[in-house]
N, C-alpha and C. Protein backbone atom coordinates (compact mmCIF):
# COMPACT_ATOMS: atom_id res chain seq x y z
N UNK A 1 -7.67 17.22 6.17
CA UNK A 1 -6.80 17.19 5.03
C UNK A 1 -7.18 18.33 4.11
N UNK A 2 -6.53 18.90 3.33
CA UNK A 2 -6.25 20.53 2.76
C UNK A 2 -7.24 19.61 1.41
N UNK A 3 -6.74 18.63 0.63
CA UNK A 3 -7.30 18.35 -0.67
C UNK A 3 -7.01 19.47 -1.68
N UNK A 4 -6.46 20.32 -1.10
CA UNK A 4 -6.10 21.59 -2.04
C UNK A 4 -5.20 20.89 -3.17
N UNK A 5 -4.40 19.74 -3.64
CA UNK A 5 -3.56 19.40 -4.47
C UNK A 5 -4.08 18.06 -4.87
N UNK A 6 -5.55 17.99 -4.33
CA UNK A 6 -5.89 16.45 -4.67
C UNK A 6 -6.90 16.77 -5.56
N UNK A 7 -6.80 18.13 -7.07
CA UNK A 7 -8.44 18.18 -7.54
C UNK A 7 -8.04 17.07 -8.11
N UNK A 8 -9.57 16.50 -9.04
CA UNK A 8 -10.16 15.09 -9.46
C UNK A 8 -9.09 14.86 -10.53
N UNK A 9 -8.80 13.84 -10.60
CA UNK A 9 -7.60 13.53 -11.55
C UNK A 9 -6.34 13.74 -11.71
N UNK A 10 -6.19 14.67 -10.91
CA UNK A 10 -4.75 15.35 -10.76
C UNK A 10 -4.00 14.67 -9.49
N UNK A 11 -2.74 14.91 -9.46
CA UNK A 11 -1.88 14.19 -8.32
C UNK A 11 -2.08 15.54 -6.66
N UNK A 12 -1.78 14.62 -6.45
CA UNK A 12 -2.21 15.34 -4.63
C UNK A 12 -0.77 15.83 -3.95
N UNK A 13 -0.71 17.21 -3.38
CA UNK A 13 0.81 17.48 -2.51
C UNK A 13 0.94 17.25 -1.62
N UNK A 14 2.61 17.01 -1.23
CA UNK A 14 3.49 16.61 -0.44
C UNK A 14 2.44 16.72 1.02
N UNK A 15 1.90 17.94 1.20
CA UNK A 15 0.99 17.89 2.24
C UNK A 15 -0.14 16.59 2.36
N UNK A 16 -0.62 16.69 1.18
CA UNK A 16 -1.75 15.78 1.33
C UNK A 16 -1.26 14.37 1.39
N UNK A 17 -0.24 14.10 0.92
CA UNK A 17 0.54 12.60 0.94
C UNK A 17 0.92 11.82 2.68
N UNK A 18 1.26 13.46 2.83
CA UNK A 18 1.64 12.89 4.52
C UNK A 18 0.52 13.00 5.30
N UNK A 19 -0.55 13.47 4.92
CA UNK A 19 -1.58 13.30 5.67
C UNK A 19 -2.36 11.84 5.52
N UNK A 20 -2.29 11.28 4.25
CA UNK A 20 -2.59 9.81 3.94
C UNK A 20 -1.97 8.88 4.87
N UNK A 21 -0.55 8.83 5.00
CA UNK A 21 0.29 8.31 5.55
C UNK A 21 -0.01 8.11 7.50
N UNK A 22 -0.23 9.44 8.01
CA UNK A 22 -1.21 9.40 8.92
C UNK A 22 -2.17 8.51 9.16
N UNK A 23 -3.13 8.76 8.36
CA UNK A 23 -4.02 8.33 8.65
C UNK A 23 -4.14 6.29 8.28
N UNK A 24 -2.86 5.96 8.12
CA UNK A 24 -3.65 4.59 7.74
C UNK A 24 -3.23 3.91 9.51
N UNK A 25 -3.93 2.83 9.50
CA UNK A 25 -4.60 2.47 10.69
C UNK A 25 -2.92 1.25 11.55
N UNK A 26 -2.54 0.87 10.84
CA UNK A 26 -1.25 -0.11 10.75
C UNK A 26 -0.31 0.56 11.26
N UNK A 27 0.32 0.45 12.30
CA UNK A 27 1.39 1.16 13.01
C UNK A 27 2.80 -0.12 12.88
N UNK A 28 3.99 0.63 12.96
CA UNK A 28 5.08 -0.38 13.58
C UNK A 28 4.53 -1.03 14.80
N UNK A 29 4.93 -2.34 14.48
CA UNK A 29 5.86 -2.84 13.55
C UNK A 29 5.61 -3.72 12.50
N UNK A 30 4.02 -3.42 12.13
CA UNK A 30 3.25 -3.95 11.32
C UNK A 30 2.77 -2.65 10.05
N UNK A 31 3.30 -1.90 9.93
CA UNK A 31 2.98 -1.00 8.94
C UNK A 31 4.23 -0.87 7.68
N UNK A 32 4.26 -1.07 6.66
CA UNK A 32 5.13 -1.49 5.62
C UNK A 32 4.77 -0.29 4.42
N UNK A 33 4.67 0.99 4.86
CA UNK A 33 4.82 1.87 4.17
C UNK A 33 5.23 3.14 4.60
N UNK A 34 6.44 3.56 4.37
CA UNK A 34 7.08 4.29 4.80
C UNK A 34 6.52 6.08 3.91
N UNK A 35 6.53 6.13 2.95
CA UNK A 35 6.46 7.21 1.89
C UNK A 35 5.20 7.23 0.79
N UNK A 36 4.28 7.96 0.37
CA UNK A 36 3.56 8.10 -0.56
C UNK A 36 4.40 9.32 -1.75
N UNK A 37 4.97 8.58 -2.77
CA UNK A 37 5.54 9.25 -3.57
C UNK A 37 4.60 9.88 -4.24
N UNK A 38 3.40 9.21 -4.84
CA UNK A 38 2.69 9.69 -5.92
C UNK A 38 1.07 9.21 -5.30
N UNK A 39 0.30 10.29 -5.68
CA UNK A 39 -1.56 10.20 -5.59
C UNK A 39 -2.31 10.22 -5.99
N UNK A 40 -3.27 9.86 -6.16
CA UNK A 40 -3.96 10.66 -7.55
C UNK A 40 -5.58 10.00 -7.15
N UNK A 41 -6.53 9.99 -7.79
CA UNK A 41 -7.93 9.44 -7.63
C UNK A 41 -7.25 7.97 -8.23
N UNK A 42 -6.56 7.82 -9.24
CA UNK A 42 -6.59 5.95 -9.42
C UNK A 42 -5.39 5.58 -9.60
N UNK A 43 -4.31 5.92 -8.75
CA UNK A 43 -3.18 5.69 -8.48
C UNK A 43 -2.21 5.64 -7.33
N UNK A 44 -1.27 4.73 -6.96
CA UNK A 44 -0.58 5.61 -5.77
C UNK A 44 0.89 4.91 -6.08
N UNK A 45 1.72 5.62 -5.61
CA UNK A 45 3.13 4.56 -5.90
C UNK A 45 3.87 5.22 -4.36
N UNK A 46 3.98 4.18 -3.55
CA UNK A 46 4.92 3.84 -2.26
C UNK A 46 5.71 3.67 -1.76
N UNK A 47 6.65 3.78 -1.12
CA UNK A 47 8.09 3.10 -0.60
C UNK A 47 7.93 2.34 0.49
N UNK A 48 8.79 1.04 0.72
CA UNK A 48 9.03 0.69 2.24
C UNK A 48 10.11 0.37 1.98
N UNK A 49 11.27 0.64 2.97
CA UNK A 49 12.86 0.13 3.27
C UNK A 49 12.63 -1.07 4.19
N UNK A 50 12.92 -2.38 3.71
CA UNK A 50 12.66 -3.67 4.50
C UNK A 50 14.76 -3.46 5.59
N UNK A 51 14.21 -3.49 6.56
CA UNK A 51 15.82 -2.90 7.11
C UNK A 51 16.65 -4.14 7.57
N UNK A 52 15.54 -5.25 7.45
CA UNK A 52 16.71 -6.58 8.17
C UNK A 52 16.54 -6.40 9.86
N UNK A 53 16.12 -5.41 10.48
CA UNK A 53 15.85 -5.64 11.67
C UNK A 53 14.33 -6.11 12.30
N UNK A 54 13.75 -6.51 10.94
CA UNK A 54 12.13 -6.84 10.74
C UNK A 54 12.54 -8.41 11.52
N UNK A 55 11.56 -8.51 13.04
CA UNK A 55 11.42 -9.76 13.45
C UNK A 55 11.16 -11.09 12.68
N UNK A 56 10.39 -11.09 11.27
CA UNK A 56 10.23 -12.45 10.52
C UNK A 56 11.35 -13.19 10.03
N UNK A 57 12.79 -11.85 9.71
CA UNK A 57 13.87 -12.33 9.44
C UNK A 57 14.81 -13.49 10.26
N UNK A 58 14.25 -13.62 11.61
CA UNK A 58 15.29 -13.96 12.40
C UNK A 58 14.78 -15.64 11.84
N UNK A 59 13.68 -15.91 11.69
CA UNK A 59 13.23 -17.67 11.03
C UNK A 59 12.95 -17.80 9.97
N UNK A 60 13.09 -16.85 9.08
CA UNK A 60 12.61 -16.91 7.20
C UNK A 60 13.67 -16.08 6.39
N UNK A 61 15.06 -16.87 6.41
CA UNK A 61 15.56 -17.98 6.71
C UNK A 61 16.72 -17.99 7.62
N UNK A 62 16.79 -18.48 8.37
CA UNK A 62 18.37 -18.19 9.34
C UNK A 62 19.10 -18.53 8.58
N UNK A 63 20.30 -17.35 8.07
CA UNK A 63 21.57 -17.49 7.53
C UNK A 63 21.44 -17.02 6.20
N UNK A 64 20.19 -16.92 5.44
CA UNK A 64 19.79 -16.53 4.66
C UNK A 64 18.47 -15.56 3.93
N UNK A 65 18.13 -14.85 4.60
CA UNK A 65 16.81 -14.07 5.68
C UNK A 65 16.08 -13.69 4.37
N UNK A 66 15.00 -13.91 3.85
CA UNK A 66 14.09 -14.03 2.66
C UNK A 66 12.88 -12.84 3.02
N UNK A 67 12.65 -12.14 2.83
CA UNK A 67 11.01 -11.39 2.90
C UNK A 67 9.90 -12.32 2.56
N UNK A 68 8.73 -12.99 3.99
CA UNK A 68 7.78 -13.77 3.27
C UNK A 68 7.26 -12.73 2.50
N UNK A 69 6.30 -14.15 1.59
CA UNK A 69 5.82 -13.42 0.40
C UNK A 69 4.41 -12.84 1.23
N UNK A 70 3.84 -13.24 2.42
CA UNK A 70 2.61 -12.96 2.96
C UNK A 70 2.94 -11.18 3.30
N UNK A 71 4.18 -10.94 3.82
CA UNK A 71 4.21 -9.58 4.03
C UNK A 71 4.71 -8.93 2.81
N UNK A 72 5.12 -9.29 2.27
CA UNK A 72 5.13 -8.55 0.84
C UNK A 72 3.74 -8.01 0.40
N UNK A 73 2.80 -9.11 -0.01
CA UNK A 73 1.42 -8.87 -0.10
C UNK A 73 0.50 -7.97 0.58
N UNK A 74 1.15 -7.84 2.27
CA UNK A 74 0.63 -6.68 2.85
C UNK A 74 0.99 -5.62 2.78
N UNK A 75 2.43 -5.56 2.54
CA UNK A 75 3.30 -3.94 1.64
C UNK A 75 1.90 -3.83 0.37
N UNK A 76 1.78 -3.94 -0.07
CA UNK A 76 1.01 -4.47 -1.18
C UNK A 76 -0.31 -3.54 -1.72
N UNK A 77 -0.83 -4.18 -0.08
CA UNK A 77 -2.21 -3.95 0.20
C UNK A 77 -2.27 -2.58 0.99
N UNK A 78 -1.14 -2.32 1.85
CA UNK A 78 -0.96 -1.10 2.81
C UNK A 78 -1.40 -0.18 1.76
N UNK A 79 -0.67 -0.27 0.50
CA UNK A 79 -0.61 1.00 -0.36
C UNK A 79 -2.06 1.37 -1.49
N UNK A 80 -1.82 0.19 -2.26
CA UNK A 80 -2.88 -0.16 -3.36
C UNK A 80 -4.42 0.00 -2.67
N UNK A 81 -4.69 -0.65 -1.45
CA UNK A 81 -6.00 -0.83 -0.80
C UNK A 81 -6.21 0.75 0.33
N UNK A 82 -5.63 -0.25 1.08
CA UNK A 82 -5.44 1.47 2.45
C UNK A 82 -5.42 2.09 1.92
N UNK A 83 -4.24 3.00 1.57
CA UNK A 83 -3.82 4.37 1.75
C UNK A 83 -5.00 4.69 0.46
N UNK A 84 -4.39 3.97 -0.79
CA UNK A 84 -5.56 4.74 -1.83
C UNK A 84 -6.45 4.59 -1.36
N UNK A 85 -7.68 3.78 -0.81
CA UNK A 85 -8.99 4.00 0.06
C UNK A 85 -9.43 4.57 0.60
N UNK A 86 -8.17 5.58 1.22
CA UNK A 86 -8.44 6.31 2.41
C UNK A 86 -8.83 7.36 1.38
N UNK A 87 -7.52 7.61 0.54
CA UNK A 87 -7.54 8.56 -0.22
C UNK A 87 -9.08 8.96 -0.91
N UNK A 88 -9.32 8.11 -1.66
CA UNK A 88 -11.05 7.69 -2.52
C UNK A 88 -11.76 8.20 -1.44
N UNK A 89 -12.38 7.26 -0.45
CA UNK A 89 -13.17 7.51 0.34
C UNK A 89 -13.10 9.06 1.35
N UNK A 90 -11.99 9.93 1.13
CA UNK A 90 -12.36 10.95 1.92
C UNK A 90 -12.42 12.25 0.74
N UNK A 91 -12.21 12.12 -0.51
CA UNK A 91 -12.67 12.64 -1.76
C UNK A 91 -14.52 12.55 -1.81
N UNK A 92 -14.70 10.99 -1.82
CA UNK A 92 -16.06 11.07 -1.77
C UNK A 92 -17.46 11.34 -0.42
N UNK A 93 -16.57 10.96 0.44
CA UNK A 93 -17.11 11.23 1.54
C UNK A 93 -15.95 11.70 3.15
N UNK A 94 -16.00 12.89 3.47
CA UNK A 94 -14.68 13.08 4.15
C UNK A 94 -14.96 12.74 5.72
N UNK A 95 -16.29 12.47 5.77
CA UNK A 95 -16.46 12.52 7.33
C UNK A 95 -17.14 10.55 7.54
N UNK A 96 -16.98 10.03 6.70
CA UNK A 96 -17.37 8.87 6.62
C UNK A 96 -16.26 7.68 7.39
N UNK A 97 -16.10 6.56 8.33
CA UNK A 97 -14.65 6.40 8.80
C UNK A 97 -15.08 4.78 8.59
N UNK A 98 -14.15 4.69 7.69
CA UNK A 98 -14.38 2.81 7.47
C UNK A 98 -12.97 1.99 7.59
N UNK A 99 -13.18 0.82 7.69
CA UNK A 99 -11.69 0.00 8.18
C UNK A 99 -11.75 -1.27 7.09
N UNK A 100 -10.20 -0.67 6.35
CA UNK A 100 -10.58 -2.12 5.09
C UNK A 100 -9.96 -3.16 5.68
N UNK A 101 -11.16 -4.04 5.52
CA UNK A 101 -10.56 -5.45 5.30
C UNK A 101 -10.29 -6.38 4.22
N UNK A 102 -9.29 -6.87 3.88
CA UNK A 102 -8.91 -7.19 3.18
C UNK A 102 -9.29 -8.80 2.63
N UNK A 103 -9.89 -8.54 1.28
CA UNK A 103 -10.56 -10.07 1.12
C UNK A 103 -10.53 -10.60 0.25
N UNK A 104 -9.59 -10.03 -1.19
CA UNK A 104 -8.75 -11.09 -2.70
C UNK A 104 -7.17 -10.65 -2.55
N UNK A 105 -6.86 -11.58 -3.16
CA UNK A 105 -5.53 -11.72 -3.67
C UNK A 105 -5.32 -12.44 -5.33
N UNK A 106 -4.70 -11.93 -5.48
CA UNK A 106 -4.01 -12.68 -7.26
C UNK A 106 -2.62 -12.18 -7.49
N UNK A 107 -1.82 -12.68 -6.77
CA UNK A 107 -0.28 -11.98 -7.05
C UNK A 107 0.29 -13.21 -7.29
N UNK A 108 1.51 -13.29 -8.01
CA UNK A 108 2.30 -13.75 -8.47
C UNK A 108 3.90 -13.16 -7.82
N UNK A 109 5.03 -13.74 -8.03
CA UNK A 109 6.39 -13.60 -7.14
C UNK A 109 7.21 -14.06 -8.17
N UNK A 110 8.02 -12.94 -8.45
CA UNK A 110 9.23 -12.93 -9.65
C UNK A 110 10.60 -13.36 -8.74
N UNK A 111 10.87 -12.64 -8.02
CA UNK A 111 11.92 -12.17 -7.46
C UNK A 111 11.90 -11.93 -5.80
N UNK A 112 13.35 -12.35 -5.42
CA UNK A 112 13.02 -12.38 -3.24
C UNK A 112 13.44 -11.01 -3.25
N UNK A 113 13.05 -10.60 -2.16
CA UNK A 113 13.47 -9.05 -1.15
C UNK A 113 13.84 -9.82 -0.15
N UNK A 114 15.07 -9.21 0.11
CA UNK A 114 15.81 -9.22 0.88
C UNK A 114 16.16 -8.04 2.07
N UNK A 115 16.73 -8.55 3.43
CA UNK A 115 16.52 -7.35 4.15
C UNK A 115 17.82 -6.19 3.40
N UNK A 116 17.35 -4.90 3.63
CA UNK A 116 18.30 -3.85 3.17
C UNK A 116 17.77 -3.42 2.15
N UNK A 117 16.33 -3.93 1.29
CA UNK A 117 16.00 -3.65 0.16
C UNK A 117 14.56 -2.76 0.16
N UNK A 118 14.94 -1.53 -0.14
CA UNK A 118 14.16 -0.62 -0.70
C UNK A 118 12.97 -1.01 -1.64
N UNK A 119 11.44 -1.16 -1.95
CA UNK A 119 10.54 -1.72 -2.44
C UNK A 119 9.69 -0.40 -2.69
N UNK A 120 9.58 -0.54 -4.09
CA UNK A 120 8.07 0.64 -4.44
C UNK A 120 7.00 -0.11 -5.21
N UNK A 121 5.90 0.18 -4.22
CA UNK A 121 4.46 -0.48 -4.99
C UNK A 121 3.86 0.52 -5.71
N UNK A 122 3.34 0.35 -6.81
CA UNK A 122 2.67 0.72 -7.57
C UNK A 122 1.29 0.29 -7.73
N UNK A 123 0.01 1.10 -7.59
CA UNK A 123 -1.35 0.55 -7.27
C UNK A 123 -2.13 1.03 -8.22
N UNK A 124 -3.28 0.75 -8.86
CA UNK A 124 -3.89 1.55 -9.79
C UNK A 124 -4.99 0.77 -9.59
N UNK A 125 -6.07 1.89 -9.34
CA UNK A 125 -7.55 1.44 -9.03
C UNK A 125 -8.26 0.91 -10.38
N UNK A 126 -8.65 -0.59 -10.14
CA UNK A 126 -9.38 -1.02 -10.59
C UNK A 126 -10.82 -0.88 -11.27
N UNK A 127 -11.68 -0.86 -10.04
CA UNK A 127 -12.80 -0.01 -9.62
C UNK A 127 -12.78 -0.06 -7.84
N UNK A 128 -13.70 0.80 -7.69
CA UNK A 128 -14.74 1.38 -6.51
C UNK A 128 -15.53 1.44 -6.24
N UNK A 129 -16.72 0.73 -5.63
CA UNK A 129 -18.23 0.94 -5.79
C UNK A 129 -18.26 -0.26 -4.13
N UNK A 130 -19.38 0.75 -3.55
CA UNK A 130 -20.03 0.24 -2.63
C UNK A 130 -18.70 -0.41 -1.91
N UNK A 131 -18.15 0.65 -1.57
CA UNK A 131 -16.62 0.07 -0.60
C UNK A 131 -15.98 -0.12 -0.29
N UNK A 132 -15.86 -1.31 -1.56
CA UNK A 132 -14.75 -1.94 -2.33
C UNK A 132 -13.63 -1.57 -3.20
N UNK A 133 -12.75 -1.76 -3.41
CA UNK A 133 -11.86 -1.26 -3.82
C UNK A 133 -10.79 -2.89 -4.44
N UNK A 134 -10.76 -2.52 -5.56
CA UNK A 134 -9.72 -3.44 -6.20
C UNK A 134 -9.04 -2.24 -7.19
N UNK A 135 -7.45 -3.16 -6.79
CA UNK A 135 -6.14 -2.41 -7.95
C UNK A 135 -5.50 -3.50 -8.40
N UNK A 136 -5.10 -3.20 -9.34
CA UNK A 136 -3.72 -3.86 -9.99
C UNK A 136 -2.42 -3.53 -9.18
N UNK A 137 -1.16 -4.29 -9.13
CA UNK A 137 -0.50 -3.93 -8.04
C UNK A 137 0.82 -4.56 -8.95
N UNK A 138 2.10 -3.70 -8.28
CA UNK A 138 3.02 -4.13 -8.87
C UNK A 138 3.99 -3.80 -7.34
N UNK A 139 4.63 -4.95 -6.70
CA UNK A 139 6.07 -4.57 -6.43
C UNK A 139 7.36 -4.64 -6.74
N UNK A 140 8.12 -3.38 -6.99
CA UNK A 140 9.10 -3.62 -7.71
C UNK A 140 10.39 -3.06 -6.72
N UNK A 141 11.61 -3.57 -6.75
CA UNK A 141 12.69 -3.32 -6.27
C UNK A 141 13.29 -1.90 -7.10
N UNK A 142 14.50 -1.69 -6.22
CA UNK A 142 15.05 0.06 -6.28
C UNK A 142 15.58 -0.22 -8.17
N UNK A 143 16.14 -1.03 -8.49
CA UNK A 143 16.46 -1.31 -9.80
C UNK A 143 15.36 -1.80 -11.07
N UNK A 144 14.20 -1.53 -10.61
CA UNK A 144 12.90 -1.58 -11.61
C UNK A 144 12.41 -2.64 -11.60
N UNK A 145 13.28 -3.80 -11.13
CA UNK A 145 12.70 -5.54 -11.46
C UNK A 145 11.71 -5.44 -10.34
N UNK A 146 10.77 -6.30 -11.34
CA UNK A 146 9.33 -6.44 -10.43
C UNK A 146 9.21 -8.21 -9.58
N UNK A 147 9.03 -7.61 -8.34
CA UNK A 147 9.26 -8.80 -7.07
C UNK A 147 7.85 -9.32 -7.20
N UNK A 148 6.99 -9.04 -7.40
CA UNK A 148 5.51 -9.38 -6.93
C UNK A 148 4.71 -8.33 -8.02
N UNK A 149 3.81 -9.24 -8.39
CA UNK A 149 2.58 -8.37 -9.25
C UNK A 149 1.01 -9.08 -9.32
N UNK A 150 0.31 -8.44 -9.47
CA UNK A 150 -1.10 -9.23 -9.41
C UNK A 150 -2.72 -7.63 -9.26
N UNK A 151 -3.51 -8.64 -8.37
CA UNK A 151 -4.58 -7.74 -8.26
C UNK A 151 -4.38 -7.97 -6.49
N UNK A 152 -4.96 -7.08 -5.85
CA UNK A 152 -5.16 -7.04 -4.51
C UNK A 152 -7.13 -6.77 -4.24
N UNK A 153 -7.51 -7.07 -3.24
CA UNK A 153 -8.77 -5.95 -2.83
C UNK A 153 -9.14 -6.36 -1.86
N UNK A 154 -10.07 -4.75 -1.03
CA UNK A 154 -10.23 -5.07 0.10
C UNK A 154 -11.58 -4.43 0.16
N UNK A 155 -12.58 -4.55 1.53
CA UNK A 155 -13.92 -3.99 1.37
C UNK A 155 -13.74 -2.76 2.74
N UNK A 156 -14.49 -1.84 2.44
CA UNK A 156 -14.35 -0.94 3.67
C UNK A 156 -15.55 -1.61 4.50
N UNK A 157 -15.26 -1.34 5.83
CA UNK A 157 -16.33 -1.66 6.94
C UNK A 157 -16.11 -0.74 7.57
N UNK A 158 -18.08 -0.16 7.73
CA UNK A 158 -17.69 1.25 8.47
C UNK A 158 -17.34 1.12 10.23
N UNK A 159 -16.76 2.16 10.31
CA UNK A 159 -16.34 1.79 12.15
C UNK A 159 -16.95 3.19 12.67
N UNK A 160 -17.16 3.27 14.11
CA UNK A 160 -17.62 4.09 14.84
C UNK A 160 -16.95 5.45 15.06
């Protein structure tokens, strides 16, 4: 990764965004982040397009197809935990390779997503130390109303 647009505090470029995006570990049809709009050392804001052709829809709810709130939470975490983690951890250490697992929750649920609905999370690092990583987290729909908000966090475990 260039890091050329990621100095300390400042937001990171289009290059470095898609290189985040890369690198997180969650593939389809389990990966719920499509776009890194924004980067920064204690920030990130995300997109995922939920398309309705997502398999959970076909039983949550037939006839009326709801986004669980469990994958919401992992849209959530993809962004706020992962991707910013990745981000943190290859700022502070670039050759270091750890796999977060994910181990609080504190969210709350305003509002359903529905399939067809466009979702941007908003993440802002908490703190960082020894691994860990906690943010504040907001998901909000294409019209600003916020679907889900809370804290997320996850711990890195280093991998081989």
């Amino acid at each position: 990764m260039s890091m050329g647009g990621c100095m300390a505090g400042n937001e990171c470029s289009l290059e470095d965004r898609l290189e985040i995006v890369k690198l997180i570990p969650q593939r389809p049809p389990f990966r719920f982040l499509d776009e890194v709009l924004e980067l920064s050392d204690s920030h990130i804001v995300s997109t995922y397009l939920f398309t309705g052709r997502e398999s959970f829809y076909h039983g949550h709810f037939p006839g009326d197809p709801v986004t669980p709130g469990v994958i919401l939470i992992e849209t959530m975490a993809q962004a706020a935990l992962v991707a910013l983690g990745i981000h943190i951890l290859r700022r502070e250490n670039p050759d270091k390779k750890l796999r977060t697992l994910f181990s609080e929750c504190a969210v709350e649920f305003f509002s359903v997503v529905t399939p067809g609905t466009r979702v941007f999370v908003h993440g802002e690092k908490v703190y960082w130390r020894r691994n860990k990583l906690q943010s504040r987290v907001e998901l909000r729909l294409e019209d600003g109303t916020v679907a889900a908000a809370g804290t997320v966090a996850g711990l890195g475990v280093t991998i081989e």
